[in-house]
Protein backbone atom coordinates (compact mmCIF):
# COMPACT_ATOMS: atom_id res chain seq x y z
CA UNK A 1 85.11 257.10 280.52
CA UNK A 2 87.98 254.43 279.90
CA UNK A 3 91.27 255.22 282.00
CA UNK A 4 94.35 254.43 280.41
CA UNK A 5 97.67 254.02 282.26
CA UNK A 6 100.98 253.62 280.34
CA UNK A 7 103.85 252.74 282.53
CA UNK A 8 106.55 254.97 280.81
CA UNK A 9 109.52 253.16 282.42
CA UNK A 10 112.41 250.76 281.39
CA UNK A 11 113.83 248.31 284.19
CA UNK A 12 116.47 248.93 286.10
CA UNK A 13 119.77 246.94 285.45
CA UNK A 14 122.79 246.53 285.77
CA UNK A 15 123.43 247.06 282.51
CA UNK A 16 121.23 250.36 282.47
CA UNK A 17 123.27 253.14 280.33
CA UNK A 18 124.23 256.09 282.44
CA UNK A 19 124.52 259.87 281.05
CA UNK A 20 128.23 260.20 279.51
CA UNK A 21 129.02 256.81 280.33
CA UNK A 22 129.05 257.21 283.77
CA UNK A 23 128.71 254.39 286.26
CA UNK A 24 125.93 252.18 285.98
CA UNK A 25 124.29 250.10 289.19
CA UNK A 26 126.25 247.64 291.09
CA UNK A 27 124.78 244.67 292.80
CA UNK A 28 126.59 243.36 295.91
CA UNK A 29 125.88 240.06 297.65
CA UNK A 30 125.37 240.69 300.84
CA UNK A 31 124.36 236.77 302.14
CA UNK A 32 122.97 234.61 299.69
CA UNK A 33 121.15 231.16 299.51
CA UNK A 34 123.24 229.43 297.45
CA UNK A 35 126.42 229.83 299.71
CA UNK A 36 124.42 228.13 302.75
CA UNK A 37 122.89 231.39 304.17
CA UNK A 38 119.10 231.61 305.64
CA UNK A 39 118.20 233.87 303.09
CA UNK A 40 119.57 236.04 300.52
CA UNK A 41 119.67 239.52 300.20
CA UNK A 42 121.76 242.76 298.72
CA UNK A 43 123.42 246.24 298.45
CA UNK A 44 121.74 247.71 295.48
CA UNK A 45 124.01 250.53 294.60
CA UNK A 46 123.41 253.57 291.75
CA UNK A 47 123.42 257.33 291.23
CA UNK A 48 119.53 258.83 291.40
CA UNK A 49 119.77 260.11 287.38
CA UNK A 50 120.20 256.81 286.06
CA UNK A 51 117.24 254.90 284.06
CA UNK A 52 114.04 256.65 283.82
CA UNK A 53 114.05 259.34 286.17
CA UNK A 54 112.36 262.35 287.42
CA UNK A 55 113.89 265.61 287.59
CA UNK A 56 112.22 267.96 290.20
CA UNK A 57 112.54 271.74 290.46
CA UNK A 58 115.51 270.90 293.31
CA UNK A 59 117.87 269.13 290.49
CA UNK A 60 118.87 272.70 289.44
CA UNK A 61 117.09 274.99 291.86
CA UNK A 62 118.47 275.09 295.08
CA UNK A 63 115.39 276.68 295.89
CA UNK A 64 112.95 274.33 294.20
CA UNK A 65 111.10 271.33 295.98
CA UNK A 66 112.54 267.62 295.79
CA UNK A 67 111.10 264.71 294.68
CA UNK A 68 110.07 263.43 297.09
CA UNK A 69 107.90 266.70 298.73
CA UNK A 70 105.19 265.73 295.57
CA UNK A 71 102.34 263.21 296.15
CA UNK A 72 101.59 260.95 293.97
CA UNK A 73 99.02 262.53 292.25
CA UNK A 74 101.09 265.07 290.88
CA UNK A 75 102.68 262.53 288.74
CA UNK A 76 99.04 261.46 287.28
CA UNK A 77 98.24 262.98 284.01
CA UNK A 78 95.27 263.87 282.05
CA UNK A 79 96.24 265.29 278.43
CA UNK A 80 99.33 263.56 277.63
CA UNK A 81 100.42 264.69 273.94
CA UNK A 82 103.51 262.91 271.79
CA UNK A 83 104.88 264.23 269.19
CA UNK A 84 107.20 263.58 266.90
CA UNK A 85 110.75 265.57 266.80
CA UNK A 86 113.40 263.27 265.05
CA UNK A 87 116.93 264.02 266.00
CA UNK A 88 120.14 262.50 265.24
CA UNK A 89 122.94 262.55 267.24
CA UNK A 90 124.01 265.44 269.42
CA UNK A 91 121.18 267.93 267.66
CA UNK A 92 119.04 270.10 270.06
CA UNK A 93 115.33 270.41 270.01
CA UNK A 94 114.43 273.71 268.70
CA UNK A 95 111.39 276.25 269.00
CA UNK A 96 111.03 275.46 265.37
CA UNK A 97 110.58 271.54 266.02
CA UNK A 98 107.62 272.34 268.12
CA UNK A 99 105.49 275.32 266.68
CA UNK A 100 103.65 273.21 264.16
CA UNK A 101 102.18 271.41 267.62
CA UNK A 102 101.71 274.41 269.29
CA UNK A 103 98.21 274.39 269.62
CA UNK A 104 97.73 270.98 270.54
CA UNK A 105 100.66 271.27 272.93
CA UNK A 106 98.68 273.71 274.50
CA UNK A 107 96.05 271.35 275.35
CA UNK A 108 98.21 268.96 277.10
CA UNK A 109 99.37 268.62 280.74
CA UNK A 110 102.28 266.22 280.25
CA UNK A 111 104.41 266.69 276.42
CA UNK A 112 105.94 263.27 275.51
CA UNK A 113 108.92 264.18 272.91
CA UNK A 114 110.02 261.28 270.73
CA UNK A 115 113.14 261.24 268.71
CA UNK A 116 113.51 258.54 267.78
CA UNK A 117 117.12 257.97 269.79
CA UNK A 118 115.40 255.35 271.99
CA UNK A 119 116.38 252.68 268.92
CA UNK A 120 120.02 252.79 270.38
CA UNK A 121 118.96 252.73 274.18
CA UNK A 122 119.53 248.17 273.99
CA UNK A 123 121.61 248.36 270.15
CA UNK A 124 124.34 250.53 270.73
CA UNK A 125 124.26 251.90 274.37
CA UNK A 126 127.37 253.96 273.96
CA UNK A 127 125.85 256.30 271.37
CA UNK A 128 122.60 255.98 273.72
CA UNK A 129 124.75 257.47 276.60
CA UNK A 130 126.91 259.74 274.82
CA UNK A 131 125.59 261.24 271.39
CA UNK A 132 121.75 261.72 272.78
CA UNK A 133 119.66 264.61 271.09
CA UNK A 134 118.96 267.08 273.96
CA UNK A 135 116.65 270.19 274.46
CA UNK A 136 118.33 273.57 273.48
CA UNK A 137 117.73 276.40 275.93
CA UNK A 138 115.50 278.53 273.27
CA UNK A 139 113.13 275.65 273.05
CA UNK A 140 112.70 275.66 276.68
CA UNK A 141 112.04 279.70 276.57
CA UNK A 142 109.45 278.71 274.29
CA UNK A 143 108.17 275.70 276.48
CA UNK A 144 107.91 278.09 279.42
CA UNK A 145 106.76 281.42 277.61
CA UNK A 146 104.29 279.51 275.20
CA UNK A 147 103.12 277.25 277.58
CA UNK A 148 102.03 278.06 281.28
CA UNK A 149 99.77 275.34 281.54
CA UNK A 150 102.26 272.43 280.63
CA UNK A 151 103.33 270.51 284.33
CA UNK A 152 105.87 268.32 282.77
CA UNK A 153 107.53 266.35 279.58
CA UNK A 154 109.22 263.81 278.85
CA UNK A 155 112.32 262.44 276.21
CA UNK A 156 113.09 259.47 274.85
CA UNK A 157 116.66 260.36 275.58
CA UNK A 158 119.06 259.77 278.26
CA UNK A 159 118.80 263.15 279.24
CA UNK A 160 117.37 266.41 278.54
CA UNK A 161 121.00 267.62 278.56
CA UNK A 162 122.70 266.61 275.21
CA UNK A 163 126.27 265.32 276.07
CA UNK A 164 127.68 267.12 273.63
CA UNK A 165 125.66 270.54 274.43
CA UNK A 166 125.98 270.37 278.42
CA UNK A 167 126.12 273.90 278.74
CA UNK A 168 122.77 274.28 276.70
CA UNK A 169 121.05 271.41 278.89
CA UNK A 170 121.96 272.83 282.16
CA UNK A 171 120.00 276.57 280.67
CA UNK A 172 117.48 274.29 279.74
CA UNK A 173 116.65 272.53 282.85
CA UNK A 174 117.05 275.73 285.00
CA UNK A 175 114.53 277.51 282.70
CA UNK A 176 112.48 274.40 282.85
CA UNK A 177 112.65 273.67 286.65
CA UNK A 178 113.07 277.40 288.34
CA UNK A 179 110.62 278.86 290.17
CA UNK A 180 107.40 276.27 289.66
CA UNK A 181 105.97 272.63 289.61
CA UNK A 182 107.47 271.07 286.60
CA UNK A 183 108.73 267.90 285.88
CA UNK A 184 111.51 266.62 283.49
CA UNK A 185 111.15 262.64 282.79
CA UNK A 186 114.16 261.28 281.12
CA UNK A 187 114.84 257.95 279.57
């Protein structure tokens, strides 16, 4: 059997869009090389839902589990499925978007959901961080209700949380994320 691993991350930068437009990471000398230090070395400074991120069950239950209680092997997946859900700006993912895939969703342990929004991510990183497609709280009824088996998905959005639909987002994680194992990888 041939393994395949697929690093689904982008690098972390200072130039890194952050959800609404919200700070992005700061770099801070604090002794360098160049200005006759021994070494050189830094502050590294930036909010823990920027770049590709995990949300955990504790990012909107206070009950759930953190990040970091999880092994690594919970992040290692099996049956990854994409699909394909194009959105424009600001729309939500809807039950409707996904019950054509429904029973090949049901097969999978890890849903990849690509929009297509990931264009803008390095073209236009305003509309990246500000106009991003999002999840609506029905569709993550359905995710939950349809699909018991499913441990995590992913976006290639900013956030699960459309900007312009926070409310919605916020239903959507706490569905997603209340009460069990699940995961939430954004950007």
């Amino acid at each position: 059997m041939l393994e395949m691993l697929v690093l689904l991350s982008h690098k972390l930068t200072i130039n890194t869009p952050a959800f609404a437009g919200g700070e992005s990471m700061k770099i801070s000398p604090i002794k360098e090389v160049e200005k006759g230090a021994s070494s050189s070395s830094y502050n590294l400074s930036f909010q823990n839902h920027i770049g590709t991120h995990l949300d955990a069950p504790r990012h909107f239950d206070p009950n759930g589990k953190p990040l970091s209680f999880y092994s690594l092997d919970k992040f290692v997946y099996n049956n990854p499925l994409i699909i394909d859900v194009p959105k424009q700006c600001s729309e939500l993912i809807e039950p409707r978007d996904l019950e054509s895939f429904r029973a090949k969703i049901s097969q999978a342990d890890l849903l990849l959901l690509r929009t297509g929004f990931q264009k803008y991510r390095n073209s236009d990183e305003e509309k990246y961080a500000t106009l991003n497609p999002g999840v609506s709280s029905r569709a993550a009824r359905y995710i939950l209700d349809t699909f018991p088996d499913l441990k995590a998905m992913a976006l290639d959005t900013i956030s699960l949380s459309a900007v312009q639909n926070r409310e919605e987002g916020r239903e959507a994680h706490r569905l997603l994320l209340r009460g069990r194992d699940f995961f939430i990888l954004e950007d």
